[in-house]
Protein backbone atom coordinates (compact mmCIF):
# COMPACT_ATOMS: atom_id res chain seq x y z
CA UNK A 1 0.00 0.00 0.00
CA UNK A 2 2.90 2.35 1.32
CA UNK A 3 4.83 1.36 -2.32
CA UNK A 4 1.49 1.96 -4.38
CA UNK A 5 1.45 5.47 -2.44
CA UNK A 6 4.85 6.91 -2.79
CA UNK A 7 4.15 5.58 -6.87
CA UNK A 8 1.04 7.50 -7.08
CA UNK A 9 3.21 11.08 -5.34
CA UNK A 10 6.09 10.16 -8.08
CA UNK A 11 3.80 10.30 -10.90
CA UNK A 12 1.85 13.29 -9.97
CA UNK A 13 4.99 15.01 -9.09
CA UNK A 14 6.46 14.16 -12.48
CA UNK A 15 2.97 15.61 -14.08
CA UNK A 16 2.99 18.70 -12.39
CA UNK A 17 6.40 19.32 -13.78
CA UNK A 18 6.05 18.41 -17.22
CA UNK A 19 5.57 22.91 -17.54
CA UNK A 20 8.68 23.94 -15.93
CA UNK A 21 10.79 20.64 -18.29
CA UNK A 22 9.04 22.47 -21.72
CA UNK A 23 10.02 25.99 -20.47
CA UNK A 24 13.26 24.74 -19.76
CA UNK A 25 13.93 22.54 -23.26
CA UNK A 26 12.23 25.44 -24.95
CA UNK A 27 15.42 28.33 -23.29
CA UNK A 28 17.63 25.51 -23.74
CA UNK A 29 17.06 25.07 -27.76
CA UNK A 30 16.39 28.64 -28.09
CA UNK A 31 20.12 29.84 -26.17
CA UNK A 32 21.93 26.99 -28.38
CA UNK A 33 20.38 28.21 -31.37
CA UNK A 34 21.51 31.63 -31.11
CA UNK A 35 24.91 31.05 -29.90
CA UNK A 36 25.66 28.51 -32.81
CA UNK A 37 23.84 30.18 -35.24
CA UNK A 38 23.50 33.53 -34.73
CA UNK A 39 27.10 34.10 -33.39
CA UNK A 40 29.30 31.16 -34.87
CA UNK A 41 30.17 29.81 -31.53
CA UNK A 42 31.29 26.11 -31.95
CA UNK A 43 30.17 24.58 -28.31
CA UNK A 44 27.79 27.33 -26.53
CA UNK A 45 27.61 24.86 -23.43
CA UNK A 46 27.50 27.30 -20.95
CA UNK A 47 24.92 29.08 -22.91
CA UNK A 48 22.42 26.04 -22.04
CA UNK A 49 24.11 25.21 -18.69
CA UNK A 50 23.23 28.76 -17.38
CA UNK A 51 19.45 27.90 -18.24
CA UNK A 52 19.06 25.08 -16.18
CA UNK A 53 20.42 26.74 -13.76
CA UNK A 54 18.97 29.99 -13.25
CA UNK A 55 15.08 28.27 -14.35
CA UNK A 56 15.31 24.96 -12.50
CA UNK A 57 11.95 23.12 -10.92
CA UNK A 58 11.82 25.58 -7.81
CA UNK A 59 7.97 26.72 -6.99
CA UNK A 60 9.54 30.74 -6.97
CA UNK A 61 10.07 31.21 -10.90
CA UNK A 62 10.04 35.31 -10.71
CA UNK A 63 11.56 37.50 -13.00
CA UNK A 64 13.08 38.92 -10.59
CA UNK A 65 14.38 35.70 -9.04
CA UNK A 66 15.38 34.28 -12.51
CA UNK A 67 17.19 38.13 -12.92
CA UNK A 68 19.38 37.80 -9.49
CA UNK A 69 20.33 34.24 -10.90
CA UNK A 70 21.51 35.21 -14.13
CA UNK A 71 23.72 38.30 -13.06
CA UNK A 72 25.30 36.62 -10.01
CA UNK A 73 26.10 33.46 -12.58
CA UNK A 74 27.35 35.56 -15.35
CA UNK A 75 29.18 37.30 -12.34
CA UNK A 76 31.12 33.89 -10.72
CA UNK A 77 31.60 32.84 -14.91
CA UNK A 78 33.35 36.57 -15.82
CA UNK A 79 35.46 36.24 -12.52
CA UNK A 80 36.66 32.81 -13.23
CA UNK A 81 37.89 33.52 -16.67
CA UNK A 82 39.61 36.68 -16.00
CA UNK A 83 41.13 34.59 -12.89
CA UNK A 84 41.72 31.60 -15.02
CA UNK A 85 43.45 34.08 -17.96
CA UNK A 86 45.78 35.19 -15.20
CA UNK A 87 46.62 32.41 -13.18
CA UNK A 88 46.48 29.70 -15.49
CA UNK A 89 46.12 25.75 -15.19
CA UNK A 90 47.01 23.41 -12.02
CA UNK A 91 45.05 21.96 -9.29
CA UNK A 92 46.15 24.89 -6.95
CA UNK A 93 44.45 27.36 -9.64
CA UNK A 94 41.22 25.52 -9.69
CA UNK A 95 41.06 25.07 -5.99
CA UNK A 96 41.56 29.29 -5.45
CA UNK A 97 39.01 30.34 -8.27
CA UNK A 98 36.24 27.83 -7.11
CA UNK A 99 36.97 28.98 -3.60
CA UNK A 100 36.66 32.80 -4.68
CA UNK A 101 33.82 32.01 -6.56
CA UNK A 102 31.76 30.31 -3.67
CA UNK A 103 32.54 33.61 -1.57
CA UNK A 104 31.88 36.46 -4.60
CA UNK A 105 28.57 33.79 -4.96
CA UNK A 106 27.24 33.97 -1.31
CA UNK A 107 28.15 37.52 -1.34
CA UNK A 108 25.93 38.10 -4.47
CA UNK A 109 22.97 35.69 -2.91
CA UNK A 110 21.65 34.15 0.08
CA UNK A 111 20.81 31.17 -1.36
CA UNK A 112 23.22 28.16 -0.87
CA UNK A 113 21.36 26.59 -4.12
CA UNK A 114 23.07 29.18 -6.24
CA UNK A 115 26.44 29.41 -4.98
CA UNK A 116 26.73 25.69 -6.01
CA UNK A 117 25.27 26.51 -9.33
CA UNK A 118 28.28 29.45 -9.24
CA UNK A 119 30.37 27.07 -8.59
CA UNK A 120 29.40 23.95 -11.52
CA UNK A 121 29.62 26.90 -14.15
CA UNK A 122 33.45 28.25 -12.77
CA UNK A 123 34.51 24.55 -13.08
CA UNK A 124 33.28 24.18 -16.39
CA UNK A 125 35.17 27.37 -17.57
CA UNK A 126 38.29 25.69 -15.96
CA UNK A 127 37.83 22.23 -17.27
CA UNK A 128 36.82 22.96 -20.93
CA UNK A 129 39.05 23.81 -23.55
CA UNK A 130 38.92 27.72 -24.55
CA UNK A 131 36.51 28.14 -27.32
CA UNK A 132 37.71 29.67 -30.63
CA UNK A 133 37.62 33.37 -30.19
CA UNK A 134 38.89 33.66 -26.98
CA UNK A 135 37.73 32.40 -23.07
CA UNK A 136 35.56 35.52 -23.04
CA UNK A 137 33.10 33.43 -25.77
CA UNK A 138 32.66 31.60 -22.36
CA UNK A 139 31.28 34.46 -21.01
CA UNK A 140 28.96 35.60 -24.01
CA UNK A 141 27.42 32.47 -23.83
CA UNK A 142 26.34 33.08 -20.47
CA UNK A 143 24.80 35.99 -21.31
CA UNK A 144 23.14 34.31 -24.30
CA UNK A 145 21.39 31.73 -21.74
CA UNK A 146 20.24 34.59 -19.30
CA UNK A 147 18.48 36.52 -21.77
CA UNK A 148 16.77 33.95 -23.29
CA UNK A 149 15.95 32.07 -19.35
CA UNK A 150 14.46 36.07 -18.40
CA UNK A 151 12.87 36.05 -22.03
CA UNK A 152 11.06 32.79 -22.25
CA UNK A 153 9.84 33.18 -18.46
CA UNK A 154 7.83 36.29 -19.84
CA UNK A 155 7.08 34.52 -23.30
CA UNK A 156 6.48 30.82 -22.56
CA UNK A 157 5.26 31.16 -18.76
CA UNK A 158 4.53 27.97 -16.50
CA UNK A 159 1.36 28.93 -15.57
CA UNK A 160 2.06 29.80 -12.00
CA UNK A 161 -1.94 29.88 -10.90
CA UNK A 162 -1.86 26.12 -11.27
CA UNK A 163 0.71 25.67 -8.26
CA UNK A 164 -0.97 28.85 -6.36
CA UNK A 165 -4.56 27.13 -6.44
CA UNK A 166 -3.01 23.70 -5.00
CA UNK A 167 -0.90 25.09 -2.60
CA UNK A 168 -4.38 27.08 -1.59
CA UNK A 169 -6.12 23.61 -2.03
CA UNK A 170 -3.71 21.96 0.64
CA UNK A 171 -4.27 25.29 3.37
CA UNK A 172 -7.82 24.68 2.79
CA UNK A 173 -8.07 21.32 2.97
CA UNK A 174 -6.09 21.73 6.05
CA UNK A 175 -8.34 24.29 7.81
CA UNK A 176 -11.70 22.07 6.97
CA UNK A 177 -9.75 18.70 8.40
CA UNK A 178 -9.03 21.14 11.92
CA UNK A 179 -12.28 22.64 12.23
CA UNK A 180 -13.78 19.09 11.86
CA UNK A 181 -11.83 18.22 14.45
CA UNK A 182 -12.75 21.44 16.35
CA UNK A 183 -16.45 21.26 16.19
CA UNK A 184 -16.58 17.58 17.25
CA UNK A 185 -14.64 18.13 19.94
CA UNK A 186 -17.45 21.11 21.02
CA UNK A 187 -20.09 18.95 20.27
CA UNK A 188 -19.61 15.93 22.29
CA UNK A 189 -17.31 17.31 25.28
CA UNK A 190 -13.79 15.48 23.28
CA UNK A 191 -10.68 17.58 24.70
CA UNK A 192 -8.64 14.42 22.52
CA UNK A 193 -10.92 15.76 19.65
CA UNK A 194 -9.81 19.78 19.78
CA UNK A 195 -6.13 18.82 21.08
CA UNK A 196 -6.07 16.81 17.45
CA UNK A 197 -7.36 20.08 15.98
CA UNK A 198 -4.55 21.85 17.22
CA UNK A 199 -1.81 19.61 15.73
CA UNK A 200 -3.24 20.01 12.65
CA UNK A 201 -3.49 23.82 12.54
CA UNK A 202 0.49 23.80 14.02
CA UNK A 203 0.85 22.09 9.90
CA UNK A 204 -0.74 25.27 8.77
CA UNK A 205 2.03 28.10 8.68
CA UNK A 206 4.18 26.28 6.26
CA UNK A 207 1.50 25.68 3.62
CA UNK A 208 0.37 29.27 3.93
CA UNK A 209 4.55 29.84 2.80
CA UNK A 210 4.17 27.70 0.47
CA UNK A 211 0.95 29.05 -1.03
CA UNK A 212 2.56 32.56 -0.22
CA UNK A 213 5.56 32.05 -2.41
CA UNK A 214 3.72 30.71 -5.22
CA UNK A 215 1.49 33.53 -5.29
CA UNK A 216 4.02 35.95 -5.40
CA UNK A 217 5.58 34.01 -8.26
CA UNK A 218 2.59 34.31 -10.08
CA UNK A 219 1.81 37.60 -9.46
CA UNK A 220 5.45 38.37 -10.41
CA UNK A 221 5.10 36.81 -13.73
CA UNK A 222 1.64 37.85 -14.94
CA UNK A 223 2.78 41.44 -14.72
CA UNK A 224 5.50 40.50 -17.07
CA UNK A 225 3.78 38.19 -19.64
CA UNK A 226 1.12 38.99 -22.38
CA UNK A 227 -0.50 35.94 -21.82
CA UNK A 228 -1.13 36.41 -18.17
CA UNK A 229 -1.80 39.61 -17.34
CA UNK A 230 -4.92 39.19 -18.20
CA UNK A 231 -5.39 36.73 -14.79
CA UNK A 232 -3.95 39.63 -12.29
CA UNK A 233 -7.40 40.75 -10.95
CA UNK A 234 -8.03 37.29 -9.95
CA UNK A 235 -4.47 36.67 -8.70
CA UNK A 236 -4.58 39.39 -6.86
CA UNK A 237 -7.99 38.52 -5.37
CA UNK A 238 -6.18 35.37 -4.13
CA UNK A 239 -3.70 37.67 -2.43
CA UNK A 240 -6.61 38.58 -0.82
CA UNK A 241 -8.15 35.67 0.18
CA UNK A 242 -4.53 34.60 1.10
CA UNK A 243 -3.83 37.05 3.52
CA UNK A 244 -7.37 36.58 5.19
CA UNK A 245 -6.69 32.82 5.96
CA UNK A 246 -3.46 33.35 6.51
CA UNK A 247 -5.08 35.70 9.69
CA UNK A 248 -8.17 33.46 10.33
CA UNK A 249 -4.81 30.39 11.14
CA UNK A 250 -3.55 32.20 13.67
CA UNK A 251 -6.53 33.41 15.46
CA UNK A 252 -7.65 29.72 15.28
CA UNK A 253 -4.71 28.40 16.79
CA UNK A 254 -5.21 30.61 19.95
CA UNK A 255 -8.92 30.13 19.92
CA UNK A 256 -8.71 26.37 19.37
CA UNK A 257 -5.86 26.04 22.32
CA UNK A 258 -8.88 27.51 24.04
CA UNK A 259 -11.50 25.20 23.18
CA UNK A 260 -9.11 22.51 24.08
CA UNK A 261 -8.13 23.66 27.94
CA UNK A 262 -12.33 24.07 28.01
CA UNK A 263 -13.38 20.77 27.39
CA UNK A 264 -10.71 19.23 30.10
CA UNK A 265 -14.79 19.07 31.86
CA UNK A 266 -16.26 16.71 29.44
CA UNK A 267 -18.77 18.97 28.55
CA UNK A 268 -20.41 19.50 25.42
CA UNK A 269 -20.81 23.40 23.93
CA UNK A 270 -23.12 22.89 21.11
CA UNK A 271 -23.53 26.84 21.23
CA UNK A 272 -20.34 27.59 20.57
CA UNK A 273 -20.45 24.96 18.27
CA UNK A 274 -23.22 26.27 15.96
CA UNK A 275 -21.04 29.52 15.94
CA UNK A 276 -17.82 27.78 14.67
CA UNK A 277 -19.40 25.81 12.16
CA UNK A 278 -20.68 29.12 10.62
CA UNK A 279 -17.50 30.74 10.62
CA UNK A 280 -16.28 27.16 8.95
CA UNK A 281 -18.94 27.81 6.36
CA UNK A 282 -17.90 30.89 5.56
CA UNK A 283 -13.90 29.85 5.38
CA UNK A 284 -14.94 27.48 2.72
CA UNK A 285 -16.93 29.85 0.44
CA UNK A 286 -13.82 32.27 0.69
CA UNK A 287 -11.72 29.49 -0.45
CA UNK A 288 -14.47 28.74 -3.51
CA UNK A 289 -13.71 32.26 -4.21
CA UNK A 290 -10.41 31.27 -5.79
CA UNK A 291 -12.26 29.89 -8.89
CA UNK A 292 -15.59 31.38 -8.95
CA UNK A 293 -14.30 34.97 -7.31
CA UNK A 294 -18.71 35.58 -6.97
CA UNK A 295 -18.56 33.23 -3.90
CA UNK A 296 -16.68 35.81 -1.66
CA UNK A 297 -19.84 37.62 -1.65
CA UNK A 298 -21.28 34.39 -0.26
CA UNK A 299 -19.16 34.35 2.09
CA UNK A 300 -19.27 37.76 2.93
CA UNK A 301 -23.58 37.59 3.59
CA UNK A 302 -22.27 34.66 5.71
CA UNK A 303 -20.36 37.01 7.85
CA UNK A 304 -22.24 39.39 8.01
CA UNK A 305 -25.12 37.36 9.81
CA UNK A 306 -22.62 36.54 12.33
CA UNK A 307 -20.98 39.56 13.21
CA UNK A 308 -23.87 41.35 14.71
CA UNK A 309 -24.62 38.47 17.28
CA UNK A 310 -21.27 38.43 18.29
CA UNK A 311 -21.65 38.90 21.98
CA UNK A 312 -21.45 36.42 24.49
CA UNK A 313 -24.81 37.70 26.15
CA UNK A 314 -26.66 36.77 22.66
CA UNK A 315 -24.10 33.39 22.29
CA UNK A 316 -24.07 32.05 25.49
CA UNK A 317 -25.95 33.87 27.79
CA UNK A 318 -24.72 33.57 31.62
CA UNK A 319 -21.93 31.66 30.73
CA UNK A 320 -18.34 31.68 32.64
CA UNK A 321 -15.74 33.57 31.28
CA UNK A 322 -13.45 30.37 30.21
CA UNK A 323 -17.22 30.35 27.26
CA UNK A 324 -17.09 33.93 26.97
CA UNK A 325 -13.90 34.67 25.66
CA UNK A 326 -14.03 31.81 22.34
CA UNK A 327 -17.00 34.22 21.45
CA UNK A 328 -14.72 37.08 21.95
CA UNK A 329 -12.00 35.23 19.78
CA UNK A 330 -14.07 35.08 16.98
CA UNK A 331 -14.71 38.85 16.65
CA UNK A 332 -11.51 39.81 15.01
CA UNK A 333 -11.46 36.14 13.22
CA UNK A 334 -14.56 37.46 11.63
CA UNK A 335 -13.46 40.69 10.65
CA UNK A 336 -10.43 39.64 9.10
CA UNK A 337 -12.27 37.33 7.33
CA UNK A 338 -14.58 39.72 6.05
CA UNK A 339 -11.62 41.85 4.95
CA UNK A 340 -10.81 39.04 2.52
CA UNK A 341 -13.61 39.21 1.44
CA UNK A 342 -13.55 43.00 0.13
CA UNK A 343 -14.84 44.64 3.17
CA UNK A 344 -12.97 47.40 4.13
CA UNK A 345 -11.93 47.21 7.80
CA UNK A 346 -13.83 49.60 9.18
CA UNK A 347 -16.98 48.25 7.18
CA UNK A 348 -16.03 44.80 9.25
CA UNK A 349 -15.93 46.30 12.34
CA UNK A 350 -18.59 48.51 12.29
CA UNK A 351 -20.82 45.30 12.06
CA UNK A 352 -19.65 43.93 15.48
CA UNK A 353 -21.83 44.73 18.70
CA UNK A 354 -20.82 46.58 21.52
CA UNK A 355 -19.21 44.46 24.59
């Protein structure tokens, strides 16, 4: 079963990357083509080699990321030429440039990812024969791959949204799976039933990175490309519903610790319940929003039913204050949820009764 499972993940993973391999053989071809074609040069490897490189499979394919790459790489190949030029052959040569490369490399970028990458394209100006014309050809051919890597991630796009609307999919799914966990818990008096809704929300920051970073990617790119731009209203009403979940996880994680210490009695609170479970509506209607953008309005009339009972003398009348305060909780858990939903903040706020 395990086997059939970890199958099943290397498939889909291979599928979901078939984009970024086309994008990739597409610069590739397109940086060879040039440099053998258009400029005479014999062996353009570094052309291609600096594709790979500064594209790759990574979920954050930005311009601007795919920019840093390429100047910091042409940077560690034009120092280890005019190194090379000077110093010559020998083990001791190759051991100084690669280590001066590694250091101009990390002080270029923070990413250890791309001082390696640095350092495979100084070696391969060491260990290959100078090109007709001159080691500087080396360095032309460089440039030859950035352009076309920063070209074709404008031109031929991955599609971005696609990774954005599963990494949303998993903080979703994630979010429904704890407030199951949360309202059963309320409903029949199960402290083991919230406590196991507050593991899962602990899984919740990374995936809202995750989503974050692919978001940004896409936003990043469809400002760029022709053929995306025309998604950015909807990308950026992701942003939206983004940032409201991203809010609406942490407010659950200290309302939920909450519920949990609560029900250390047994008892059941199918009150608060009831409340939750509208709040869990909503949260799902926000996240249908990401394809059909006209359910944020659903989930906004939603809200907007709670808010105004959102006292804990219309909730729970009489309760103690260890009841009380998950009402008070979900005030601002509604409001920022109502923000994502277009509401301004004041708008939000102004729904919420007096306490």
């Amino acid at each position: 079963m395990r086997r059939r499972l970890d199958v099943k993940i290397a498939v889909k993973r291979a599928w979901n990357s078939l984009p970024a391999a086309l994008q990739i053989v597409v610069a590739v071809v397109g940086s060879y083509a040039f440099a053998h074609y258009v400029l005479g040069h014999s062996v353009p490897l570094l052309a291609m080699t600096v594709v790979v490189s500064t594209l790759g499979f990574g979920r954050d394919a930005r311009p601007r990321r795919v920019f840093d790459s390429v100047v910091g790489i042409l940077i560690g190949i034009l120092f280890s030429e005019v190194l090379f030029t000077f110093l010559g052959s020998g083990i001791w040569q190759i051991a100084i440039i690669l280590f001066l490369t590694f250091v101009v490399a990390r002080l270029v970028s923070p990413s250890a990812a791309f001082a390696a990458a640095a350092g495979v394209q100084s070696l391969l100006v060491m260990m290959l024969p100078a090109p007709d014309g001159g080691v500087l050809v080396r360095s032309v051919d460089g440039l030859v791959g950035g352009v076309v890597a920063l070209l074709v991630t404008a031109l031929v796009p991955r599609d971005p949204r696609a990774i954005a609307r599963r990494d949303a999919g998993r903080l979703l799914s994630t979010l429904a799976e704890s407030f199951d966990a949360l309202l059963d818990g309320l409903r029949t008096g199960d402290e083991a039933a919230a406590g196991l809704a507050v593991e899962r929300l602990r899984r919740t920051q990374p995936l809202v990175d995750d989503w974050n970073a692919s978001l940004d990617s896409a936003l990043s790119i469809a400002r760029i490309s022709p053929f995306l731009r025309r998604h950015l209203t909807a990308l950026r009403h992701q942003a939206r519903v983004l940032h409201g979940l991203d809010m609406a996880a942490r407010h659950l994680r200290v309302l939920d610790r909450r519920v949990s210490f609560l029900l250390r009695d047994g008892v059941a609170r199918p009150e608060l319940a009831a409340l939750l479970a509208e709040i869990d509506t909503s949260i799902a209607l926000l996240g249908a929003s990401i394809d059909e953008e006209g359910r944020a309005g659903d989930a906004a009339a939603v809200l907007e039913a709670i808010a105004p009972r959102l006292d804990p003398a219309v909730i729970v009348p009489g309760a103690p204050v260890t009841e009380t305060i998950i009402v008070l909780l979900s005030r601002p858990l509604v409001v920022d949820l109502l923000i994502a939903t277009g509401r301004s903040g004041d708008e939000a706020r102004a729904l919420l009764p007096e306490v």
